[in-house]
Protein backbone atom coordinates (compact mmCIF):
# COMPACT_ATOMS: atom_id res chain seq x y z
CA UNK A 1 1.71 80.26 29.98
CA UNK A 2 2.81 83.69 31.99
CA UNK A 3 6.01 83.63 32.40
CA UNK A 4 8.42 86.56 33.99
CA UNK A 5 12.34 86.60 33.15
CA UNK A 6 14.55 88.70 35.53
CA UNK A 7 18.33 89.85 34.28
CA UNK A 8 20.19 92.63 35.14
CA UNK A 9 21.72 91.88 38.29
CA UNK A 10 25.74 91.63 39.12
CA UNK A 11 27.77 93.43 41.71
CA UNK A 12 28.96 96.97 42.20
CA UNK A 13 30.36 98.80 44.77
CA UNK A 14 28.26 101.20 46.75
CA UNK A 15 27.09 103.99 45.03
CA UNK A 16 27.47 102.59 41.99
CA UNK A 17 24.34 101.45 39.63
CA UNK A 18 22.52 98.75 38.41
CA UNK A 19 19.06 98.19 35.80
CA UNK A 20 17.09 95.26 36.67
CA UNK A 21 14.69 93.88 33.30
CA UNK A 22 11.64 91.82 33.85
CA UNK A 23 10.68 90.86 29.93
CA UNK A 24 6.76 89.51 30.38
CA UNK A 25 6.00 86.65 27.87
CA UNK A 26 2.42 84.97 27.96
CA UNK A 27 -0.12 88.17 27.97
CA UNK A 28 0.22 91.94 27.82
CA UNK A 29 0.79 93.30 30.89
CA UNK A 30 0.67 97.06 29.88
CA UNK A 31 -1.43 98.10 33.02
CA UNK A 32 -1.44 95.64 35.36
CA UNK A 33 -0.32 96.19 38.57
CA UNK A 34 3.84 94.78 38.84
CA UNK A 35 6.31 94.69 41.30
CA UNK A 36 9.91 94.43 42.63
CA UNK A 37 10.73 92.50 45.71
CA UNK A 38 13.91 91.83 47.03
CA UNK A 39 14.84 88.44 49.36
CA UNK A 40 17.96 88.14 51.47
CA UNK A 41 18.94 84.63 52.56
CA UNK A 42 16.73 83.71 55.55
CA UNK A 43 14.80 86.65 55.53
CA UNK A 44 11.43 87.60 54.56
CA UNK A 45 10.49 89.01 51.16
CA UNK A 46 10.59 92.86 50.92
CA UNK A 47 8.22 95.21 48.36
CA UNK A 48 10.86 97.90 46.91
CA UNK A 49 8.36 99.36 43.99
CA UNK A 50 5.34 98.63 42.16
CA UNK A 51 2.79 100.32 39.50
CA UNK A 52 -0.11 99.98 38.00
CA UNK A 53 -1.18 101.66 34.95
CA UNK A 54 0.68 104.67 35.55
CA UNK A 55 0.88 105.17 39.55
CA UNK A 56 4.02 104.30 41.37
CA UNK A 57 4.75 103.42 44.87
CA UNK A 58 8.19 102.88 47.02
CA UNK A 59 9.35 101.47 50.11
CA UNK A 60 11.08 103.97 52.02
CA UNK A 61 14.17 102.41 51.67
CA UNK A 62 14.58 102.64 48.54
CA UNK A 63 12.57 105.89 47.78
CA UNK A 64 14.77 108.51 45.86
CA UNK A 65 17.33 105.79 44.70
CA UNK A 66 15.16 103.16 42.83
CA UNK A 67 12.99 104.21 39.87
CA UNK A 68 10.21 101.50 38.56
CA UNK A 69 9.05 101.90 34.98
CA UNK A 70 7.64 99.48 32.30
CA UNK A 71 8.23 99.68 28.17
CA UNK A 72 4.54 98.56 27.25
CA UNK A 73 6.08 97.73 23.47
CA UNK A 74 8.38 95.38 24.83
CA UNK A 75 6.25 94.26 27.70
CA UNK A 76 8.92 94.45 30.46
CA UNK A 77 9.45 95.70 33.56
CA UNK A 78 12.13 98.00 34.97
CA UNK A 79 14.23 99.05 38.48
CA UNK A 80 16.75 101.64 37.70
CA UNK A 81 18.88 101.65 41.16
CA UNK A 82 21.08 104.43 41.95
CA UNK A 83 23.05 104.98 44.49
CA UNK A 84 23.25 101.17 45.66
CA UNK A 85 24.12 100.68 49.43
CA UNK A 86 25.33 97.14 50.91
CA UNK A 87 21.98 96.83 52.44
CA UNK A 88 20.14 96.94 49.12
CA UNK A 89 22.45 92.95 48.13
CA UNK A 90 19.41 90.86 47.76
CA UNK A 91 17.96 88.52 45.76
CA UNK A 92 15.11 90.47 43.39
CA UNK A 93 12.53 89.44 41.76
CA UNK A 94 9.81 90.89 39.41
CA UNK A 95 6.30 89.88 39.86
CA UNK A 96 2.93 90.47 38.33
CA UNK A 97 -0.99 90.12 38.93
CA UNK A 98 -3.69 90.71 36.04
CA UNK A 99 -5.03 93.35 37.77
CA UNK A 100 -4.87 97.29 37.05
CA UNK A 101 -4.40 98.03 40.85
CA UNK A 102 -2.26 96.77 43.54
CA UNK A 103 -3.23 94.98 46.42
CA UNK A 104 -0.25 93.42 47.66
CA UNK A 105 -1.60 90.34 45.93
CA UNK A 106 0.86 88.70 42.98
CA UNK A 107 0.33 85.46 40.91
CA UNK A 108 3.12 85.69 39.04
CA UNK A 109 6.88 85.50 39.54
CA UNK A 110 10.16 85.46 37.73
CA UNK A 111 13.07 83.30 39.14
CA UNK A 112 15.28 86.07 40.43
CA UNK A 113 18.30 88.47 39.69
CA UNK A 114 20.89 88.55 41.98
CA UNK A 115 22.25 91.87 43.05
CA UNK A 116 25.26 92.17 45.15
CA UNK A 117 26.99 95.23 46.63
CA UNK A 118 29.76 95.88 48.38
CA UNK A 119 31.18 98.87 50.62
């Protein structure tokens, strides 16, 4: 059974940071394609990063600020987030497909960290 664990979240004030883990339990996800999303309350889900093997990719938002990465010996996922603005207070959630490319497609989904920042 996959299953995706989210922690890391809290609240800071803007400009401050935060590290969002995503510890994978279930099968090795050292390549596969894996992905942050972020969900404010009656919104739609946003994409903020992804990666697959080694090849990253950013909404513009959050490009310069955010940095995805992945510890293949622990099997986790990472979102280092600098610079946090108000805007960026979402719910986020890690999420993975057994794939080694990304095409927007994700069967698998952690609960959700939630990440709160104020001005």
């Amino acid at each position: 059974q996959v299953q995706l664990v989210e922690s890391g979240g809290g609240s800071v004030q803007a400009g401050g940071s935060l590290r969002l883990s995503c510890e994978v339990s279930g099968y090795t996800s050292s390549t596969d394609c894996m992905g942050w999303f972020r969900q404010v309350l009656g919104k739609g889900r946003e994409g903020v990063a992804q990666i697959a093997r080694t090849q990253t990719a950013y909404a513009g938002s959050v490009k310069g600020r955010f940095t995805i990465s992945r510890d293949n010996a622990k099997n986790s996922l990472y979102l280092q987030m600098d610079n946090l603005k108000p805007e960026d207070t979402a719910m986020y959630f890690c999420a993975a497909e057994r794939r080694t490319w990304c095409n927007g497609v994700f069967s698998y989904w952690g609960q959700g960290t939630q990440v709160t920042v104020s001005s």
